[in-house]
N, C-alpha and C. Protein backbone atom coordinates (compact mmCIF):
# COMPACT_ATOMS: atom_id res chain seq x y z
N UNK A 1 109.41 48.48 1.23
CA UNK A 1 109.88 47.12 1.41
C UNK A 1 109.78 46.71 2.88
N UNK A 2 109.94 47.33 3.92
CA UNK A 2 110.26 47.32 5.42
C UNK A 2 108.45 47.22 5.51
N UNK A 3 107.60 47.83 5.05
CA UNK A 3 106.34 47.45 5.89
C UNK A 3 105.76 46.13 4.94
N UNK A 4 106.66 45.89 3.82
CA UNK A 4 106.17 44.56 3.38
C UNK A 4 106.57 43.16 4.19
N UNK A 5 107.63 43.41 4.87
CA UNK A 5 108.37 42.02 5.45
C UNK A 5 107.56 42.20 7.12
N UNK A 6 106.83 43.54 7.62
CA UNK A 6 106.10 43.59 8.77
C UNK A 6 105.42 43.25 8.63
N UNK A 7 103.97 43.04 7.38
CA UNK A 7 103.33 42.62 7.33
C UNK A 7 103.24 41.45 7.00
N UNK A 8 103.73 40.81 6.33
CA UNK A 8 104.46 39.26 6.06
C UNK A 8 104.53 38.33 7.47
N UNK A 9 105.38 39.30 8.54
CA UNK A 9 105.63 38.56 9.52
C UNK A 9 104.62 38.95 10.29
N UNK A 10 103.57 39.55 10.57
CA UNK A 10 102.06 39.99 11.16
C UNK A 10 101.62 38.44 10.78
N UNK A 11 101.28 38.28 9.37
CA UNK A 11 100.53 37.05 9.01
C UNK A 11 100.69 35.79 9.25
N UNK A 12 102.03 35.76 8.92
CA UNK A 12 102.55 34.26 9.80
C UNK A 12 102.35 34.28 11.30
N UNK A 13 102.65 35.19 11.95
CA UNK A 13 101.83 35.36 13.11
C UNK A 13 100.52 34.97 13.93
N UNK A 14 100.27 35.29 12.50
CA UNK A 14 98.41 35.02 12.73
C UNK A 14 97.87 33.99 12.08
N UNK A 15 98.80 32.76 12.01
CA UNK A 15 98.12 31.83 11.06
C UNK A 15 97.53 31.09 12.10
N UNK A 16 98.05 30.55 13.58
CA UNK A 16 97.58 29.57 14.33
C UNK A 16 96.03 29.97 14.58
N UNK A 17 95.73 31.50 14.52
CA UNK A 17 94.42 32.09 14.27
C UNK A 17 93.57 31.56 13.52
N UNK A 18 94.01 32.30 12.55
CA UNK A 18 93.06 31.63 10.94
C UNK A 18 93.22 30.28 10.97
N UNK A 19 93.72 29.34 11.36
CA UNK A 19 94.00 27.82 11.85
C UNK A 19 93.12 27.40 12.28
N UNK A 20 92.95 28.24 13.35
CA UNK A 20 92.29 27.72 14.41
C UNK A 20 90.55 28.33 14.05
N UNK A 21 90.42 29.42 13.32
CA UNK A 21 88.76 30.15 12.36
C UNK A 21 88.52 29.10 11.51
N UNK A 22 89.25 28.61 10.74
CA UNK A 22 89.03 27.48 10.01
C UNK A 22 88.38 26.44 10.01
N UNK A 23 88.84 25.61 11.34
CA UNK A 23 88.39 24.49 11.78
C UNK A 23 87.07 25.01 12.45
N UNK A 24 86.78 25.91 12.92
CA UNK A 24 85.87 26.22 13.13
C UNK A 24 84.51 25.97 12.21
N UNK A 25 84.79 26.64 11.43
CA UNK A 25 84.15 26.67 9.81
C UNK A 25 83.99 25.50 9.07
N UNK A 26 85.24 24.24 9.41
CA UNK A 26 84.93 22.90 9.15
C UNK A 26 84.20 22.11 9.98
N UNK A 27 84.03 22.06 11.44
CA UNK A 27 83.39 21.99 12.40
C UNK A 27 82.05 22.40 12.47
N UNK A 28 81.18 23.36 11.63
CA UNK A 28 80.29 24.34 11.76
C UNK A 28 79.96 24.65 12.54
N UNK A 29 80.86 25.32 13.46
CA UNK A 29 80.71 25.10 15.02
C UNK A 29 80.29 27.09 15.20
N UNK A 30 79.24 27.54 14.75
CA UNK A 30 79.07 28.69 14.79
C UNK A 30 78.74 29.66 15.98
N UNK A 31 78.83 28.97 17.08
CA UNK A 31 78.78 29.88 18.23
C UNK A 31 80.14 30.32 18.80
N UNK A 32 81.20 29.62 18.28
CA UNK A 32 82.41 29.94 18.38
C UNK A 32 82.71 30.49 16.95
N UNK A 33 82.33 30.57 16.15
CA UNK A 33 82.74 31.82 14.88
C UNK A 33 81.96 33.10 15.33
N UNK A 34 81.25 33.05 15.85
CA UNK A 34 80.37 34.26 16.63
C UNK A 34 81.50 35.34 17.15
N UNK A 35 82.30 34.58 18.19
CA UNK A 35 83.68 35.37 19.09
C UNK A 35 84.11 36.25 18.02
N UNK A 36 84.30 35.78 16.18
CA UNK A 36 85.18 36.72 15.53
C UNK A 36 84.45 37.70 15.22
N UNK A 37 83.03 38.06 15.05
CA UNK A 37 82.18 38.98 14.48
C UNK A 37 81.77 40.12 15.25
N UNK A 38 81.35 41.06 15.04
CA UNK A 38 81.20 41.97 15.86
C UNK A 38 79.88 42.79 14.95
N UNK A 39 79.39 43.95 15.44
CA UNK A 39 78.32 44.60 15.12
C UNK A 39 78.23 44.86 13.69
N UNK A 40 79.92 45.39 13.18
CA UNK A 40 79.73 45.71 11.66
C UNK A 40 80.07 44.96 11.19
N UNK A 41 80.08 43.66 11.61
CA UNK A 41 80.15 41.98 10.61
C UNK A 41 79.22 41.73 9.51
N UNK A 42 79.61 41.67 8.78
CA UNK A 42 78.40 41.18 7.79
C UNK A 42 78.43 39.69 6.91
N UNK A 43 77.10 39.21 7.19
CA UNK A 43 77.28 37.43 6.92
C UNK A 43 76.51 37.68 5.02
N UNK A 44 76.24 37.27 4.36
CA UNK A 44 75.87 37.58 2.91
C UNK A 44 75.30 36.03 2.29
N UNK A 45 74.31 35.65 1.94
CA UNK A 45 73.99 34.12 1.94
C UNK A 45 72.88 34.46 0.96
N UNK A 46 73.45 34.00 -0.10
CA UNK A 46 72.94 34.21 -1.36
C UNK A 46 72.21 35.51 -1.52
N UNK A 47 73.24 36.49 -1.74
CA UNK A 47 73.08 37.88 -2.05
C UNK A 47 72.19 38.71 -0.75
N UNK A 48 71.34 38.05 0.38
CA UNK A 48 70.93 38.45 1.31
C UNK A 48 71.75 39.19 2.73
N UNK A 49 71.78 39.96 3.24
CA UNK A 49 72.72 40.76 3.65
C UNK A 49 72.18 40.70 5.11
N UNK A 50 72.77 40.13 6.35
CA UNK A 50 72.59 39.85 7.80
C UNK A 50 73.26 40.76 8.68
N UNK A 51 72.63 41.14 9.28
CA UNK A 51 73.86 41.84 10.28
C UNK A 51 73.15 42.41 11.76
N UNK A 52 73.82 42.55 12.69
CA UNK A 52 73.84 41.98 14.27
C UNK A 52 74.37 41.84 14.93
N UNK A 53 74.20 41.50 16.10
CA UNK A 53 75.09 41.15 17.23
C UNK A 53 75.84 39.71 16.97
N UNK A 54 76.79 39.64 17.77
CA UNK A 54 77.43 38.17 17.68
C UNK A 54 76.43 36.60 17.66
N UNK A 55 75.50 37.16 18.67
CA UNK A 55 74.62 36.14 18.89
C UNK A 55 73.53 36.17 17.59
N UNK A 56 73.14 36.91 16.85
CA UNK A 56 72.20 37.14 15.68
C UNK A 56 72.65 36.35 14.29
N UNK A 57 74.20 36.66 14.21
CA UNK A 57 74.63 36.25 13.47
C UNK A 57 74.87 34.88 13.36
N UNK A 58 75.53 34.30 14.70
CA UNK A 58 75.95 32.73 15.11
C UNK A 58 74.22 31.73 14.46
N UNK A 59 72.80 32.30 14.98
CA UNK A 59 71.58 32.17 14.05
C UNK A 59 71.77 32.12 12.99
N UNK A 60 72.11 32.94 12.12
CA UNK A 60 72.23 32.84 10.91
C UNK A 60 73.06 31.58 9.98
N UNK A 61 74.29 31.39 10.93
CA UNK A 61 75.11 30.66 10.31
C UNK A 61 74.13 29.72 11.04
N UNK A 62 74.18 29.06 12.21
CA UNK A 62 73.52 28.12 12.20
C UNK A 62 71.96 27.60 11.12
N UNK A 63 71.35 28.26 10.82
CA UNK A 63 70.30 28.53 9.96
C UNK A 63 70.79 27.68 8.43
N UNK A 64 71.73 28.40 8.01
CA UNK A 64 72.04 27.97 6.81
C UNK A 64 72.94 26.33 6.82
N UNK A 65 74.05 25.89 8.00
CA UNK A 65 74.31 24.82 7.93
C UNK A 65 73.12 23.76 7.96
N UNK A 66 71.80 23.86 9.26
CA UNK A 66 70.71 23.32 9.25
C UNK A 66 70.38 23.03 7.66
N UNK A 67 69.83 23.87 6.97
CA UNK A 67 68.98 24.06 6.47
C UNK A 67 70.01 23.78 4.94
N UNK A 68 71.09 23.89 4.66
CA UNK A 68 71.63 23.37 3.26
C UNK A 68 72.44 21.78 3.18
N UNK A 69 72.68 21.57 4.73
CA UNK A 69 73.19 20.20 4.89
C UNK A 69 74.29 19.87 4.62
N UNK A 70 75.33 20.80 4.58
CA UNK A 70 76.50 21.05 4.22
C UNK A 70 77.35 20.11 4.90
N UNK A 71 78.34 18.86 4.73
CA UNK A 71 79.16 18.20 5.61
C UNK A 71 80.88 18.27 5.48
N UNK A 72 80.81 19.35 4.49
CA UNK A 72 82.49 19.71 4.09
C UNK A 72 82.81 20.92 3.72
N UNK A 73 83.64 21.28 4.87
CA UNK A 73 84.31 22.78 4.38
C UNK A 73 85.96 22.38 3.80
N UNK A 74 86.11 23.34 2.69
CA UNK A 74 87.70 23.01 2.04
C UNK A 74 88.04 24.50 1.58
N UNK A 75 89.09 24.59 2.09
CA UNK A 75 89.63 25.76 1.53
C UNK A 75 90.51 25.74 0.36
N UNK A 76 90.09 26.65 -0.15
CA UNK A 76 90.71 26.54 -2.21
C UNK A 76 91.91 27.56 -1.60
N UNK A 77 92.02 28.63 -1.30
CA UNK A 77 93.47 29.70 -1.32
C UNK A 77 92.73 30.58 0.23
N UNK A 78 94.02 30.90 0.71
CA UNK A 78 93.91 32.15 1.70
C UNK A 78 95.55 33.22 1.58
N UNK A 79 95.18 33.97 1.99
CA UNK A 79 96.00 35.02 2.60
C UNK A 79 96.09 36.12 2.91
N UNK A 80 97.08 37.28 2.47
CA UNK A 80 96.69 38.54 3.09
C UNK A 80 97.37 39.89 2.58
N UNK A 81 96.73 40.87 3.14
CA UNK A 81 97.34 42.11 2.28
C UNK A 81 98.31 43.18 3.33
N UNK A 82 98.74 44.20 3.07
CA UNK A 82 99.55 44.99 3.63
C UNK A 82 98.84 45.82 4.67
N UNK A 83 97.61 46.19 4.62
CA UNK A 83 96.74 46.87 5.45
C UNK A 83 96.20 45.61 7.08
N UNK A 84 96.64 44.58 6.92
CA UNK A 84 95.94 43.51 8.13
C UNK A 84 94.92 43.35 7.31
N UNK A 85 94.62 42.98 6.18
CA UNK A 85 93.40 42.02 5.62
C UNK A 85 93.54 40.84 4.98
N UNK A 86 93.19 39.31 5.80
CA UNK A 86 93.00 38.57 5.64
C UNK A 86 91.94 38.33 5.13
N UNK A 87 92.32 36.92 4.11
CA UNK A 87 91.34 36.46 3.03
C UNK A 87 91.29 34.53 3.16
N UNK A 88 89.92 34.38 3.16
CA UNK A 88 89.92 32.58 3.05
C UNK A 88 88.67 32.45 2.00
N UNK A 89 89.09 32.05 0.81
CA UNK A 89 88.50 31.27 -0.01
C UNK A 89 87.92 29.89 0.17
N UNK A 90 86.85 29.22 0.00
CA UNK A 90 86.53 27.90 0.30
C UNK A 90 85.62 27.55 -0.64
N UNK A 91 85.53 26.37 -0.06
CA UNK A 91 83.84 26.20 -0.75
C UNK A 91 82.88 24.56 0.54
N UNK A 92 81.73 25.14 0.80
CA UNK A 92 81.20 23.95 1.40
C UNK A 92 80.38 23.16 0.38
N UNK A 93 80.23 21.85 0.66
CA UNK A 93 79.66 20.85 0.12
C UNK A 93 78.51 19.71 0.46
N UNK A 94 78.09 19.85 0.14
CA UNK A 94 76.91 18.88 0.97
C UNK A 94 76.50 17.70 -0.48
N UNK A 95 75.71 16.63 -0.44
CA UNK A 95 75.41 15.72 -1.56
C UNK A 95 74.92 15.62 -2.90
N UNK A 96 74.37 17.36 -2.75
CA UNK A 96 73.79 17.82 -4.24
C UNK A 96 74.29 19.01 -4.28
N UNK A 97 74.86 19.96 -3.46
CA UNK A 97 75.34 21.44 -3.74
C UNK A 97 76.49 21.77 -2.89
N UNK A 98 77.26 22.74 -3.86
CA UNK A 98 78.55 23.05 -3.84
C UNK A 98 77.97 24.99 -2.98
N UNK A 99 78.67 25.35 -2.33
CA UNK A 99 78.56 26.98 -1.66
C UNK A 99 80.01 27.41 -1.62
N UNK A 100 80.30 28.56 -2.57
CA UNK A 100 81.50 29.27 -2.67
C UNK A 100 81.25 29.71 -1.20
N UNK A 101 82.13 30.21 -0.39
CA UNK A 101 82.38 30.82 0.46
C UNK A 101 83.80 31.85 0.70
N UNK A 102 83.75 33.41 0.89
CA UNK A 102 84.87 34.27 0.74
C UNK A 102 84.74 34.83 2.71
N UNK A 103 85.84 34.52 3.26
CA UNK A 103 85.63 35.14 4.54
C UNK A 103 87.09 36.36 4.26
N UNK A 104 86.49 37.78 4.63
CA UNK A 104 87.77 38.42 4.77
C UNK A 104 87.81 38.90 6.29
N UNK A 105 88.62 39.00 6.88
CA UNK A 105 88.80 39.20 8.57
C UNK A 105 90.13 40.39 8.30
N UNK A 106 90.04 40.95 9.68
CA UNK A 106 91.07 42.48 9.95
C UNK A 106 91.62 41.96 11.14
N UNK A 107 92.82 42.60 10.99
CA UNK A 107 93.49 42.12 12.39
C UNK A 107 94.30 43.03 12.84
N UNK A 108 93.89 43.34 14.55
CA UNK A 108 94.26 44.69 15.27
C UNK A 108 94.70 44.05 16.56
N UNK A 109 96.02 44.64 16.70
CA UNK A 109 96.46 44.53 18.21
C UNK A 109 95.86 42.31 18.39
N UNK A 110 96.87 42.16 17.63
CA UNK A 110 96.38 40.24 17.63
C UNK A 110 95.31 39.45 17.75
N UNK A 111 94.05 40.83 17.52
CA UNK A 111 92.77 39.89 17.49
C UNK A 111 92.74 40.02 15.95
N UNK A 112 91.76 38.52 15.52
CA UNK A 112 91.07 38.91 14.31
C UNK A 112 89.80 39.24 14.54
N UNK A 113 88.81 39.68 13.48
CA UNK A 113 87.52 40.09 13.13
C UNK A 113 86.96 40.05 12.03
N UNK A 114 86.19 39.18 12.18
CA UNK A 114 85.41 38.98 10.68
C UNK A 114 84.94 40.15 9.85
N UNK A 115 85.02 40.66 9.35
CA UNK A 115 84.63 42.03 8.27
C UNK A 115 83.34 41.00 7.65
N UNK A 116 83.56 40.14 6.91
CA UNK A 116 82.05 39.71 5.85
C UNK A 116 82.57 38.22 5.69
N UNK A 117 81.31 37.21 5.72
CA UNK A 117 81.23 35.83 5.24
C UNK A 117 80.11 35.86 3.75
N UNK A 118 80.85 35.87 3.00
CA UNK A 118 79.94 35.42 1.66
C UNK A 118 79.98 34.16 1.62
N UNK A 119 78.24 33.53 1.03
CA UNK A 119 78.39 32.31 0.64
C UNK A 119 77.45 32.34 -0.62
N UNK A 120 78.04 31.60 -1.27
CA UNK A 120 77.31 31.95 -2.76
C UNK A 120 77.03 29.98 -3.17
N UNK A 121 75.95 29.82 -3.59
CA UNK A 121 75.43 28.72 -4.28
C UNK A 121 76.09 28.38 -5.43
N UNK A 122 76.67 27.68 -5.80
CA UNK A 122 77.35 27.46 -7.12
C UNK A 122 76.32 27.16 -7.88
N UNK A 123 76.22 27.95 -9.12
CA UNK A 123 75.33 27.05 -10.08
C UNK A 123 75.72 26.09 -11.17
């Protein structure tokens, strides 16, 4: 019970974070989602599997906003588990297609880190 109410209060902690990853992500402002990723980040865009440096990746995302025309990020549910794993459900939208999107991030000593960005095409 005691590491459930630590971790509870870890997350609320860390929401101005994920707050602030968010808008990011609504923004598609991917050279600043770059800061959360690190070497064993992994981006996933329609089952294709990316991975890289911060700067390789920030390409990637940029690549796919270019290139699907996406003008709305919305988040459907987020939150988190007992281990520091955060979860954001979404979905982006653009005028003919919908993109599930699952970001899960880890959080150590008050940084976060992106672990994996899935984005999946709705069919």
């Amino acid at each position: 019970m005691k590491s459930i109410i630590i971790n509870t209060i870890l997350l609320i902690t860390s929401l101005s974070s994920v707050d602030d990853l968010i808008i990011l992500f609504e923004t598609k402002n991917s050279i600043n989602i770059s800061g959360y990723l690190n070497t064993e980040s992994q981006i996933i865009i329609d089952e294709k599997i990316h991975k890289g440096n911060s700067y390789q990746q920030s390409l990637v995302l940029d690549d796919f906003f270019d290139v699907s025309k996406v003008d709305r990020f919305k988040v459907i549910h987020r939150g988190g588990s007992e281990n520091n794993l955060i979860y954001i459900l979404g979905e982006y939208s653009s005028n003919t297609d919908i993109y599930k999107v699952l970001i899960t991030l880890t959080k150590f000593d008050k940084e976060l880190t992106i672990k994996k960005i899935k984005i999946d095409k709705k069919l």
